[in-house]
N, C-alpha and C. Protein backbone atom coordinates (compact mmCIF):
# COMPACT_ATOMS: atom_id res chain seq x y z
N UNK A 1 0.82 -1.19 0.00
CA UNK A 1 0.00 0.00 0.00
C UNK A 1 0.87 1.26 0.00
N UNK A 2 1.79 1.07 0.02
CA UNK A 2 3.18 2.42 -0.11
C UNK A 2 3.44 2.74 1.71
N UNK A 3 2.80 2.50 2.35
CA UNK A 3 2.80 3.02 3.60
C UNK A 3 4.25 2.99 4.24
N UNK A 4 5.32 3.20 3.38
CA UNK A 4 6.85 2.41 3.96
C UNK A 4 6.93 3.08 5.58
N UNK A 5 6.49 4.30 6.17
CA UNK A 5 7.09 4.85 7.30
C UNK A 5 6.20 4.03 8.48
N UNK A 6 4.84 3.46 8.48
CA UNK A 6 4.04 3.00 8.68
C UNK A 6 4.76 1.20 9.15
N UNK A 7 4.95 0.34 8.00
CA UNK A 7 5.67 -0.55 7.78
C UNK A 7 6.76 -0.53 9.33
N UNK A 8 7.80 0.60 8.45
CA UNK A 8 8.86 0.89 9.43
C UNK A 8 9.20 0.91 10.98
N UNK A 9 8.12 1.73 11.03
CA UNK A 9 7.48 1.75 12.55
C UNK A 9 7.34 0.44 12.54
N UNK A 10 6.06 -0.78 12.32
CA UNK A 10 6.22 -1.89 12.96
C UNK A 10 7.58 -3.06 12.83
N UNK A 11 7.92 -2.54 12.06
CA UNK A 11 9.60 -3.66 12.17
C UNK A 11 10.22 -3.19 13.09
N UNK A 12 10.32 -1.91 13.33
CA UNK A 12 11.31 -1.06 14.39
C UNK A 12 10.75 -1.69 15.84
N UNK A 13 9.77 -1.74 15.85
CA UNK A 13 8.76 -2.00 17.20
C UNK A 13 8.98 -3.87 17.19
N UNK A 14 8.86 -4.48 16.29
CA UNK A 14 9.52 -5.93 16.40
C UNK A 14 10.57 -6.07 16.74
N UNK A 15 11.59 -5.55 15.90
CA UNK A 15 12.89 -5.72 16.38
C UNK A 15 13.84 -4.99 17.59
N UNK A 16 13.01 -4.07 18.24
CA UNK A 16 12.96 -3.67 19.80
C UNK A 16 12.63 -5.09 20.78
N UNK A 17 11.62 -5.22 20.80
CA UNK A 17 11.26 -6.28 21.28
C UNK A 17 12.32 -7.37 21.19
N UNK A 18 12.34 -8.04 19.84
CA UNK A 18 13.17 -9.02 20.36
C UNK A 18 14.78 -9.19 20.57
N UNK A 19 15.52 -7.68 20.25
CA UNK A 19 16.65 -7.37 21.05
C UNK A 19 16.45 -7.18 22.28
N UNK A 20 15.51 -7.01 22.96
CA UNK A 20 15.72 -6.80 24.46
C UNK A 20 15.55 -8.31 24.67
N UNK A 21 14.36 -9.32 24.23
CA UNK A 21 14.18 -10.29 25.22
C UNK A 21 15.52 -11.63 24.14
N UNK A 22 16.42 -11.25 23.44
CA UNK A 22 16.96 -11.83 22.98
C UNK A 22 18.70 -11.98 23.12
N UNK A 23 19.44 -12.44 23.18
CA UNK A 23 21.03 -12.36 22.65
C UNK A 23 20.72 -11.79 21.23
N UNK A 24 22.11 -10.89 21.29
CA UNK A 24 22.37 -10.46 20.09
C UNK A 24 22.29 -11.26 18.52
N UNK A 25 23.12 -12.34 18.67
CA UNK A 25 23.10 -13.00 17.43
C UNK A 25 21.74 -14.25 17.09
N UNK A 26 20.55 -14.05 18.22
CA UNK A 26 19.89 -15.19 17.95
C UNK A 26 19.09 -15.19 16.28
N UNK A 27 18.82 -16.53 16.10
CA UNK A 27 18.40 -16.46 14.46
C UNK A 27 17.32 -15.51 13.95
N UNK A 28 16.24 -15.05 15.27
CA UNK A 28 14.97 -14.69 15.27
C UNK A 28 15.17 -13.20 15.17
N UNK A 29 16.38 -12.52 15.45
CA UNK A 29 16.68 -11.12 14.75
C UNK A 29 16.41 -11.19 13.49
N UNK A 30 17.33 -12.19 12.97
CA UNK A 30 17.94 -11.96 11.22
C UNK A 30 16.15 -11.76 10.25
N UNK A 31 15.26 -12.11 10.75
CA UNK A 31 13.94 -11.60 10.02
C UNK A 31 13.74 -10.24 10.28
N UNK A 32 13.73 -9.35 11.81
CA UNK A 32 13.75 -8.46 11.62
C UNK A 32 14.61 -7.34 10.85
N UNK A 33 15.53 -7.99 10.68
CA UNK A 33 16.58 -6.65 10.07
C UNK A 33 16.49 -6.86 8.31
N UNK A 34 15.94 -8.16 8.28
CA UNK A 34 15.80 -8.23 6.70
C UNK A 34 14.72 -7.44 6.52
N UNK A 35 13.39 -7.55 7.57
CA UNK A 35 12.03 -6.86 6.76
C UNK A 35 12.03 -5.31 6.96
N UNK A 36 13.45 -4.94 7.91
CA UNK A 36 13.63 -3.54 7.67
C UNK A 36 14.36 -3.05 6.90
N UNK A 37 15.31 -4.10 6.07
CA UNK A 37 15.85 -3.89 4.56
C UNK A 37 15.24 -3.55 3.78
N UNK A 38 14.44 -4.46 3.78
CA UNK A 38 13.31 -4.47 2.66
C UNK A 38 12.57 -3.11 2.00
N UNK A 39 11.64 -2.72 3.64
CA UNK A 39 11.15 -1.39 3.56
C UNK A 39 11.76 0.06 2.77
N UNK A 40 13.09 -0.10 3.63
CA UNK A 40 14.69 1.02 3.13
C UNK A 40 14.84 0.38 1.65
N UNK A 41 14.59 -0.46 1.24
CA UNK A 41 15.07 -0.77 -0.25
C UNK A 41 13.97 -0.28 -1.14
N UNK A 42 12.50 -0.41 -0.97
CA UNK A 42 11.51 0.00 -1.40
C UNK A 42 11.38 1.10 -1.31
N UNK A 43 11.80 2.09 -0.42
CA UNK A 43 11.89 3.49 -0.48
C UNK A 43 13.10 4.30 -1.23
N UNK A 44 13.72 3.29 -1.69
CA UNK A 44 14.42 3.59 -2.72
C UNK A 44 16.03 4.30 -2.01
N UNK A 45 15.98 3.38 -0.42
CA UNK A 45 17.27 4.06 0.48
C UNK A 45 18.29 2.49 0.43
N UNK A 46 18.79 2.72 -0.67
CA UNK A 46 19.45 1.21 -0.87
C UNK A 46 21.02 1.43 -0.20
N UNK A 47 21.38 2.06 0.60
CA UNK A 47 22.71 2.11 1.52
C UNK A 47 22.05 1.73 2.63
N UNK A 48 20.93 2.12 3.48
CA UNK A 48 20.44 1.81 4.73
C UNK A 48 19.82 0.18 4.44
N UNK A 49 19.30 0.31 3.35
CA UNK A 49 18.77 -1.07 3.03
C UNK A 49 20.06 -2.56 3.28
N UNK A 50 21.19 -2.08 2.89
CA UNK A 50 22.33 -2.81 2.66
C UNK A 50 22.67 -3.05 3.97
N UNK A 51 22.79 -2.12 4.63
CA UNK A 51 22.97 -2.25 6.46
C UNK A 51 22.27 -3.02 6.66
N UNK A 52 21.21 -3.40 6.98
CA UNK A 52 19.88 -4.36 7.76
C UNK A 52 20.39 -5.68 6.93
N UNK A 53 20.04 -6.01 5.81
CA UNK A 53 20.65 -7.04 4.86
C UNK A 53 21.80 -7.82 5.62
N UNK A 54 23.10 -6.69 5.23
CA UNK A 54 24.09 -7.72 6.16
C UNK A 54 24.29 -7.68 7.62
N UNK A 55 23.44 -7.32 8.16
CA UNK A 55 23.09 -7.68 9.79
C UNK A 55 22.27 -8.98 9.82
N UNK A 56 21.45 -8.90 9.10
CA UNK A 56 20.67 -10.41 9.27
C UNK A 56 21.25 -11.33 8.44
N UNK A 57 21.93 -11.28 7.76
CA UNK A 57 23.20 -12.41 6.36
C UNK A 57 24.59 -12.63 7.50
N UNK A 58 24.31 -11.95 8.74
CA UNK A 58 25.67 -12.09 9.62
C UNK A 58 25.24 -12.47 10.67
N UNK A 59 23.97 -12.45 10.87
CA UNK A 59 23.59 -13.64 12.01
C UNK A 59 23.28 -15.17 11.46
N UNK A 60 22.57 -15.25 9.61
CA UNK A 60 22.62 -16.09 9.58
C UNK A 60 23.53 -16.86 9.30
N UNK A 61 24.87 -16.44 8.62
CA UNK A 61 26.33 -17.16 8.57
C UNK A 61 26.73 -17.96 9.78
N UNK A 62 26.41 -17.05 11.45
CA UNK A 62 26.56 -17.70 12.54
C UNK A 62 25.86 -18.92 13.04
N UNK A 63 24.59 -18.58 12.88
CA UNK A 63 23.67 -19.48 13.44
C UNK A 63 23.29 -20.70 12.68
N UNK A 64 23.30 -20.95 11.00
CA UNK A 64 22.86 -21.76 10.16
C UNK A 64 24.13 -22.25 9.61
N UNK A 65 23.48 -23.52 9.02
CA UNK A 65 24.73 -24.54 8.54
C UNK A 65 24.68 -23.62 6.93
N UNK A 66 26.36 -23.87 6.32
CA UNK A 66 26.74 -23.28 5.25
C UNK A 66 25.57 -23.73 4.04
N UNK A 67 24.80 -24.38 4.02
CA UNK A 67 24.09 -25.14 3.02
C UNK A 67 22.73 -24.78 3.06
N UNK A 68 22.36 -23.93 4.77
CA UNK A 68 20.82 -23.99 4.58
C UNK A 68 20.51 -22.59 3.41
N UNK A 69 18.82 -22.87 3.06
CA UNK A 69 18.24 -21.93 2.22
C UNK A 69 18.21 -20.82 2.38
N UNK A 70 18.09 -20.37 3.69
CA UNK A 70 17.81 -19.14 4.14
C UNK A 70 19.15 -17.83 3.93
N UNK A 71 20.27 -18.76 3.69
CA UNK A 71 21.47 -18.12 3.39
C UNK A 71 21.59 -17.73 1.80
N UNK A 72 20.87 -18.49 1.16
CA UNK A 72 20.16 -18.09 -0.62
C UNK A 72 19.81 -16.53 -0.12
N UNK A 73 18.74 -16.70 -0.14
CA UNK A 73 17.84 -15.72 0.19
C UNK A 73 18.59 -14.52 0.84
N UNK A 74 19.40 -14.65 1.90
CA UNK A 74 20.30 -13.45 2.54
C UNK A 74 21.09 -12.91 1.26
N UNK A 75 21.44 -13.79 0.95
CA UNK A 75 22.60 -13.06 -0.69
C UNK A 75 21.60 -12.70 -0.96
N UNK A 76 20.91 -13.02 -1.81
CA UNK A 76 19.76 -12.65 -3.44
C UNK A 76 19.41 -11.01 -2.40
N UNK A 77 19.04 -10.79 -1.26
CA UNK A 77 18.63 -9.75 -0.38
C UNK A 77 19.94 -8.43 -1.26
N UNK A 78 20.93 -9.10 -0.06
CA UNK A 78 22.40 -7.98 -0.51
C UNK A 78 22.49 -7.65 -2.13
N UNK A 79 22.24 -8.45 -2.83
CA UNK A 79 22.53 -8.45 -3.79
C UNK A 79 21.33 -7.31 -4.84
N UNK A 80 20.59 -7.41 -4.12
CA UNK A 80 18.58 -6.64 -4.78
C UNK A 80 19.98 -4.89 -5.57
């Protein structure tokens, strides 16, 4: 619906949440910082977008085996 600041706000408000009740590198960040890539990439802020990207492509390097899917998907992200 274009609403990106809207959006923003609720990823920001997710990923508050689960940095406080979380460790830093747990896997359950790396969604939030991708779907706040996302937003920053759609608004056409593709340097801030790139930040969030490899914050969540650097938790999942840690946390996931070299082979799982989700590490596809983190590239194809960085790569948008």
């Amino acid at each position: 619906m274009g609403e990106y600041s809207k959006a923003l706000e609720y990823y920001e408000n997710t990923l508050e949440i689960r940095e406080i009740s979380l460790p830093p590198n747990h896997p359950s960040l790396a969604p939030s910082y991708n779907n706040i890539g996302r937003v920053y990439s759609s608004m056409g802020e593709y340097s801030k977008a790139l930040e969030y990207f490899e914050k969540s492509h650097k938790i999942f390097e840690i946390s996931l085996p070299a082979n799982h899917p989700d590490l596809a998907t983190s590239y194809s992200n960085i790569g948008e």
